[in-house]
PDB file of N, CA and C in Angstrom:
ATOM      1  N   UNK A   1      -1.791 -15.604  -8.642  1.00  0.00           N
ATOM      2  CA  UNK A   1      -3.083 -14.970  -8.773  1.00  0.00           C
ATOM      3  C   UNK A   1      -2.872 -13.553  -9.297  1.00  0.00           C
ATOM      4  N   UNK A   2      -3.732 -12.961 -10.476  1.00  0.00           N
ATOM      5  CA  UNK A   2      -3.486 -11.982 -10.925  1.00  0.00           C
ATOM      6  C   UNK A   2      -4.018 -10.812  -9.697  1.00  0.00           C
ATOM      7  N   UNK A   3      -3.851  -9.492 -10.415  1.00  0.00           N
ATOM      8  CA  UNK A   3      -4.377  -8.628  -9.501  1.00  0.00           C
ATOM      9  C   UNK A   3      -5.944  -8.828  -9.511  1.00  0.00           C
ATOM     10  N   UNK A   4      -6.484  -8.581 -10.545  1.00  0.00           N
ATOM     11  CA  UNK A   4      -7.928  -9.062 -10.678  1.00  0.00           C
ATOM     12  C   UNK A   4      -8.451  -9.757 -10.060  1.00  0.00           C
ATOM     13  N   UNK A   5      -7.955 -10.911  -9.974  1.00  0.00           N
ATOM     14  CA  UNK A   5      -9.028 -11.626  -8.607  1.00  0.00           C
ATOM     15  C   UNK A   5      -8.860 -11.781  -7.241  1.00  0.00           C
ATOM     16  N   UNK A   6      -7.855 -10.514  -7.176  1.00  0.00           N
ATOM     17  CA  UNK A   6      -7.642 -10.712  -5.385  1.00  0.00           C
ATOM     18  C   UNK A   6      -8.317  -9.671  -4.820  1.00  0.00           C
ATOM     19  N   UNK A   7      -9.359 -10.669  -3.742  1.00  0.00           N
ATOM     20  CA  UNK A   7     -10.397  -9.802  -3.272  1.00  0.00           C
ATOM     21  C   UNK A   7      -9.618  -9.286  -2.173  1.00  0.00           C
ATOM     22  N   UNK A   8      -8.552  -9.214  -1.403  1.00  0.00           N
ATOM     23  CA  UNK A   8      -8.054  -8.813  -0.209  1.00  0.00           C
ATOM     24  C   UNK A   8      -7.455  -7.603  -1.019  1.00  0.00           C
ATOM     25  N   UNK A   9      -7.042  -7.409  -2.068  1.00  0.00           N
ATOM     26  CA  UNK A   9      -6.428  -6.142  -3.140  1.00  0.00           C
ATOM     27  C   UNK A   9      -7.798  -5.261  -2.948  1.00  0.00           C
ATOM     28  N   UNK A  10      -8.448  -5.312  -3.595  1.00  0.00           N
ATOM     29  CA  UNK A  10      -9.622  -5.260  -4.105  1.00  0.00           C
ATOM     30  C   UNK A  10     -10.149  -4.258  -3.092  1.00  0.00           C
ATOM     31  N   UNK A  11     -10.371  -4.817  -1.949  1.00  0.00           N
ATOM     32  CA  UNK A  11     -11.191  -4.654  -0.479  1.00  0.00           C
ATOM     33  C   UNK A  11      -9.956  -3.769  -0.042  1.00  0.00           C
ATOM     34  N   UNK A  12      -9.179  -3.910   0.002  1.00  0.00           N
ATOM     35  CA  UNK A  12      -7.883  -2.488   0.128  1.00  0.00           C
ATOM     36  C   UNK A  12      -8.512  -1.235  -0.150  1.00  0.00           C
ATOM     37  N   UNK A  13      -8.218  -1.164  -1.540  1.00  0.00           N
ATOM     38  CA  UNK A  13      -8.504  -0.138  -2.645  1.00  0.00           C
ATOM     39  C   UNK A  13      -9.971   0.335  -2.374  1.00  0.00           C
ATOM     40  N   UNK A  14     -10.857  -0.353  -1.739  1.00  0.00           N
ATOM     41  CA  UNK A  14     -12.310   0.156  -2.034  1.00  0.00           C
ATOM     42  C   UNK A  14     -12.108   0.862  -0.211  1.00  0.00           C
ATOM     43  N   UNK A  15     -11.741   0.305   0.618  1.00  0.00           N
ATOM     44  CA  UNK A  15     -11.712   1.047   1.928  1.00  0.00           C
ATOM     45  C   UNK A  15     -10.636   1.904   2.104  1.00  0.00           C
ATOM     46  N   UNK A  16      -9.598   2.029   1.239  1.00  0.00           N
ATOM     47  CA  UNK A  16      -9.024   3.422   1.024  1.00  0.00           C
ATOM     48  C   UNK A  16      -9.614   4.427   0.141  1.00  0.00           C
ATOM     49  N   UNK A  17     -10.610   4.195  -0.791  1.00  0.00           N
ATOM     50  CA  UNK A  17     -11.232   5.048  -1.259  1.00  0.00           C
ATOM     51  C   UNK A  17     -12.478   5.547  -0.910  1.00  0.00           C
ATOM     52  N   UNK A  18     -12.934   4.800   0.198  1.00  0.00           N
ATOM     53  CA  UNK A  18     -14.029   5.431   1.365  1.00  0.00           C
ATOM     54  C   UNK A  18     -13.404   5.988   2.100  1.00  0.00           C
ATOM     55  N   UNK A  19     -12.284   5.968   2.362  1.00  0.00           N
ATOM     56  CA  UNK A  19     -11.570   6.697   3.557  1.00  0.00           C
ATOM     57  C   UNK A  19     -11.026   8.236   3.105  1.00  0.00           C
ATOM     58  N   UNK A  20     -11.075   8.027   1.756  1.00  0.00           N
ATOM     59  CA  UNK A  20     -10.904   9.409   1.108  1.00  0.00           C
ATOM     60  C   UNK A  20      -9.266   9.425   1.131  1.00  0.00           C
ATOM     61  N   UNK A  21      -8.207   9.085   0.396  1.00  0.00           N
ATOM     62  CA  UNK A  21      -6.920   8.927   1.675  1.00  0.00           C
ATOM     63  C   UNK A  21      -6.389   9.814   0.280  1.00  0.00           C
ATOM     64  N   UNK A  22      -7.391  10.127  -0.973  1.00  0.00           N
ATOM     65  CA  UNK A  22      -6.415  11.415  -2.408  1.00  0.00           C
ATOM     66  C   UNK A  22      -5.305  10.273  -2.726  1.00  0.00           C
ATOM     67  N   UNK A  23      -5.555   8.911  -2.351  1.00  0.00           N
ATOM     68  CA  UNK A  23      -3.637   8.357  -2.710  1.00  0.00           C
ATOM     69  C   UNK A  23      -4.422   7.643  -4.351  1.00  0.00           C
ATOM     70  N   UNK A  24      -3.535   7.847  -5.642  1.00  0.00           N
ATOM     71  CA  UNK A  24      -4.145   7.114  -6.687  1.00  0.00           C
ATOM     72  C   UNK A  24      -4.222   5.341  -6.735  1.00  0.00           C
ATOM     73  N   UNK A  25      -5.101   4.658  -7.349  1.00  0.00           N
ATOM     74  CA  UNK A  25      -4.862   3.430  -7.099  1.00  0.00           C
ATOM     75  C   UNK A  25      -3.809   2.659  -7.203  1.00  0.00           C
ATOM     76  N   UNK A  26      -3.447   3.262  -8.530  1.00  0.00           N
ATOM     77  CA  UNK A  26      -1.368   2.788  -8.591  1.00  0.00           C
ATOM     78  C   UNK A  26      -0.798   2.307  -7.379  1.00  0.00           C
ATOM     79  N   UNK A  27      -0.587   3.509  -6.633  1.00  0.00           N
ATOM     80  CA  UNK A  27      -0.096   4.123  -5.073  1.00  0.00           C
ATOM     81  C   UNK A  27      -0.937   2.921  -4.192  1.00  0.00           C
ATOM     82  N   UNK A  28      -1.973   2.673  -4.047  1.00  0.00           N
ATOM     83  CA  UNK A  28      -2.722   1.832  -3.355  1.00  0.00           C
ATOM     84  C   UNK A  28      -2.118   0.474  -3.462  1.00  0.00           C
ATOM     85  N   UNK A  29      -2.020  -0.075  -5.037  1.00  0.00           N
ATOM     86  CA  UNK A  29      -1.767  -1.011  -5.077  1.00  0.00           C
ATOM     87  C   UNK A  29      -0.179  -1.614  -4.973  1.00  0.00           C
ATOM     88  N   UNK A  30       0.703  -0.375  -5.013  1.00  0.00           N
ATOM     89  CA  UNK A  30       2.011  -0.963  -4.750  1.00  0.00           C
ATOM     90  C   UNK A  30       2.355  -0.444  -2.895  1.00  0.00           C
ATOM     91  N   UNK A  31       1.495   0.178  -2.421  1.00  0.00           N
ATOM     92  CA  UNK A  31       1.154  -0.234  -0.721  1.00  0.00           C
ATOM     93  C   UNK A  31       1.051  -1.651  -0.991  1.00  0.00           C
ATOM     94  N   UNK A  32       0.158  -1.886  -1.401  1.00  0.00           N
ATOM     95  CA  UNK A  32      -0.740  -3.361  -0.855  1.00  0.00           C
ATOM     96  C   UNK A  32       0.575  -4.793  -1.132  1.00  0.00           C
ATOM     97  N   UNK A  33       1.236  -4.065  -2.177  1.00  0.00           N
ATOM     98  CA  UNK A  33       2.362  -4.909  -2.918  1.00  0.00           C
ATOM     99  C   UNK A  33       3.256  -5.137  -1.735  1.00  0.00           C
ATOM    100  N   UNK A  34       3.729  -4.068  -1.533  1.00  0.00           N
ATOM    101  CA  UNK A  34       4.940  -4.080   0.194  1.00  0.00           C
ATOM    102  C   UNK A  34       4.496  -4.772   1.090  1.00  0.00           C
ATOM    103  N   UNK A  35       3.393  -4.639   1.619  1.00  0.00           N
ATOM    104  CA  UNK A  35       2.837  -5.250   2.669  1.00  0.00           C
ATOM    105  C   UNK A  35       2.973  -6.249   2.467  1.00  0.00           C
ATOM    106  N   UNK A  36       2.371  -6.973   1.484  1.00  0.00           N
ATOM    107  CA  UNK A  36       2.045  -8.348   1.234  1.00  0.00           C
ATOM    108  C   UNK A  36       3.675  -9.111   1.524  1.00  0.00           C
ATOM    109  N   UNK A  37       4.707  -8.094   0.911  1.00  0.00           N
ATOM    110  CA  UNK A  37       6.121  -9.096   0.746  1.00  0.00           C
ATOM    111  C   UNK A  37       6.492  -9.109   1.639  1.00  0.00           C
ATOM    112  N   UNK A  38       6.411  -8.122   2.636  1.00  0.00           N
ATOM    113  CA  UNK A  38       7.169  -8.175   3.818  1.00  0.00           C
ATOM    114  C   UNK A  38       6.520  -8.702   5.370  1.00  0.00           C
ATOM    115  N   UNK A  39       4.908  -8.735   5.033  1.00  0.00           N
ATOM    116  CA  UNK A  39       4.122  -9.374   6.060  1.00  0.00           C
ATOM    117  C   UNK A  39       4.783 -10.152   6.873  1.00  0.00           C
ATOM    118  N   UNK A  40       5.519 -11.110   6.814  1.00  0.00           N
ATOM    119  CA  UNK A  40       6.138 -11.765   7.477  1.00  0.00           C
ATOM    120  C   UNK A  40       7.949 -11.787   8.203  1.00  0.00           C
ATOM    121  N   UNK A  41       8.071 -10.515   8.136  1.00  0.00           N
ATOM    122  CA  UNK A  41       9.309 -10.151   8.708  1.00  0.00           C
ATOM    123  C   UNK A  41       9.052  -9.663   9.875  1.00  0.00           C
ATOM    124  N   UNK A  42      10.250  -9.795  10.275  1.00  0.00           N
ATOM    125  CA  UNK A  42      10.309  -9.523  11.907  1.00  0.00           C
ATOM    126  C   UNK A  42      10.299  -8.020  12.387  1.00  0.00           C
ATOM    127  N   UNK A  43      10.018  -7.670  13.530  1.00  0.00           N
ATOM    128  CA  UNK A  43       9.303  -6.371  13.690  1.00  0.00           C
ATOM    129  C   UNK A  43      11.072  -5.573  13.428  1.00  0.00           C
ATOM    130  N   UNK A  44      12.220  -6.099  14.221  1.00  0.00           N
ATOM    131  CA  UNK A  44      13.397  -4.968  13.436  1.00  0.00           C
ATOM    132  C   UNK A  44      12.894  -4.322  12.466  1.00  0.00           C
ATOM    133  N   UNK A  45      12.841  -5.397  11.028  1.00  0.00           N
ATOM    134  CA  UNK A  45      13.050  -5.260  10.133  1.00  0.00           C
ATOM    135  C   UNK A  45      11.732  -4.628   9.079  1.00  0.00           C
ATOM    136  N   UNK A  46      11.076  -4.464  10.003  1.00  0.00           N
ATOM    137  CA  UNK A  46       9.591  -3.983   9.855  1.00  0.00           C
ATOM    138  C   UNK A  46       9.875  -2.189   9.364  1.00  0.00           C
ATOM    139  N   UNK A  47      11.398  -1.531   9.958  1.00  0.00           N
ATOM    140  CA  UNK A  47      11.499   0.054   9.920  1.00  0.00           C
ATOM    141  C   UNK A  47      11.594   0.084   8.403  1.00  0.00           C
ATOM    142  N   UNK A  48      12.222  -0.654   7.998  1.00  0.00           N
ATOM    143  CA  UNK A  48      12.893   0.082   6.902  1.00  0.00           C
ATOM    144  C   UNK A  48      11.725  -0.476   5.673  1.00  0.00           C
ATOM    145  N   UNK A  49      11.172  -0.977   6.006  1.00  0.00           N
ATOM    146  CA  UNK A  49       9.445  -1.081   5.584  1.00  0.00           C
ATOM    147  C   UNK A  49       8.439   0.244   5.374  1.00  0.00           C
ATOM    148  N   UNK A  50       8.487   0.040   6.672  1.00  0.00           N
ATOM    149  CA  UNK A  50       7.637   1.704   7.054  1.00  0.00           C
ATOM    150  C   UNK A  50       8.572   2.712   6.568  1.00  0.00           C
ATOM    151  N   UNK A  51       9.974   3.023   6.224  1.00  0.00           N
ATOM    152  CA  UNK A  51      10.262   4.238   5.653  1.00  0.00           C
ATOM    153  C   UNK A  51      10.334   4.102   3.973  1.00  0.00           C
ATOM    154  N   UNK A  52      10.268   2.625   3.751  1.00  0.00           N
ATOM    155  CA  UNK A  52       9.326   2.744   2.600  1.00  0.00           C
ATOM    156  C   UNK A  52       7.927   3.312   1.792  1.00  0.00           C
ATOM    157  N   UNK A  53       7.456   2.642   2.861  1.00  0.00           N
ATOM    158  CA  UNK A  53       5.777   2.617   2.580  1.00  0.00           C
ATOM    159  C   UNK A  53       5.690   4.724   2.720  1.00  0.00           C
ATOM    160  N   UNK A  54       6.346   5.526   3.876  1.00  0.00           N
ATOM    161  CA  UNK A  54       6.113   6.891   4.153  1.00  0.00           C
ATOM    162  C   UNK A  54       6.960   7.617   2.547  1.00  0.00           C
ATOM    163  N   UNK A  55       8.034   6.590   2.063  1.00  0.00           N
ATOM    164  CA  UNK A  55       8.442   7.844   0.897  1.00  0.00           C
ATOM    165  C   UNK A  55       7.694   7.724   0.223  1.00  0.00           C
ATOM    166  N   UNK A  56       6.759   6.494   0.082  1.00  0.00           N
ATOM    167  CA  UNK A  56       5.940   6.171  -1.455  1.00  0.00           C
ATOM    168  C   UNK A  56       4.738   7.380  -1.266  1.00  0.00           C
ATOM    169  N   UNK A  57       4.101   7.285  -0.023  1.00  0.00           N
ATOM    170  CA  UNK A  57       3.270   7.904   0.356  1.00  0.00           C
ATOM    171  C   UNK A  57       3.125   9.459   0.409  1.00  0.00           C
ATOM    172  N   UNK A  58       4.616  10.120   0.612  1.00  0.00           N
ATOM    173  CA  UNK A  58       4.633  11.463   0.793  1.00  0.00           C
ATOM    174  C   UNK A  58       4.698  11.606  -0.515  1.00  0.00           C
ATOM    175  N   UNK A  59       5.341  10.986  -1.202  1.00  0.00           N
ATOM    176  CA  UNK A  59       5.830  11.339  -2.876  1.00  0.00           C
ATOM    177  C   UNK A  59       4.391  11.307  -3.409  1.00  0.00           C
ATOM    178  N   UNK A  60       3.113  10.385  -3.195  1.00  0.00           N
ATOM    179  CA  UNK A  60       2.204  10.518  -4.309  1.00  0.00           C
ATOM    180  C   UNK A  60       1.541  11.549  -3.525  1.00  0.00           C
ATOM    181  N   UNK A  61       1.320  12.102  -2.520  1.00  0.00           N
ATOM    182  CA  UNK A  61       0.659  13.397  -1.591  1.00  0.00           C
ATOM    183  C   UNK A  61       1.520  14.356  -2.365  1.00  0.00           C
ATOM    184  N   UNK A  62       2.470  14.580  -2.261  1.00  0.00           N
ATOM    185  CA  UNK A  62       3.026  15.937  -3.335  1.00  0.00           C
ATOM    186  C   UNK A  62       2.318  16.093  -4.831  1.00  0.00           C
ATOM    187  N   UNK A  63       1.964  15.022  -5.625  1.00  0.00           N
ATOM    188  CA  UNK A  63       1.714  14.923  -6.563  1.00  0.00           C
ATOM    189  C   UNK A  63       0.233  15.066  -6.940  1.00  0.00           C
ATOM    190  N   UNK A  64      -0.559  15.328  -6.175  1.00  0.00           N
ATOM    191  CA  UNK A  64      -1.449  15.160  -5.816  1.00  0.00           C
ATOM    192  C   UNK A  64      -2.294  16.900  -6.063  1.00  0.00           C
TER     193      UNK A  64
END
């Protein structure tokens, strides 16, 4: 399924941009990208996830 028709993408991007969160959609959508791949890993392996998801995040907040 392309990006285009995924309404769970979609519905991301529109309640991070009510939420005001300054992150560009790019940034939104390669969040939404991680999540999606790793959804199903086990909570260990869940850290090195989250210190993913925080460099992507601090890096587009600097840029910002």
């Amino acid at each position: 399924m392309g990006d285009e028709n995924n309404m769970a993408l979609k519905a991301f991007i529109e309640a991070a941009k009510k939420q005001n969160t300054r992150l560009p959609e790019e940034v939104l959508v390669k969040i939404y990208k991680i999540e999606e791949r790793n959804q199903y890993k086990e909570n260990v392996e869940r850290a090195n996830v989250h210190r993913e998801l925080e460099k992507l995040i601090l890096t587009a907040l600097k840029e910002v």
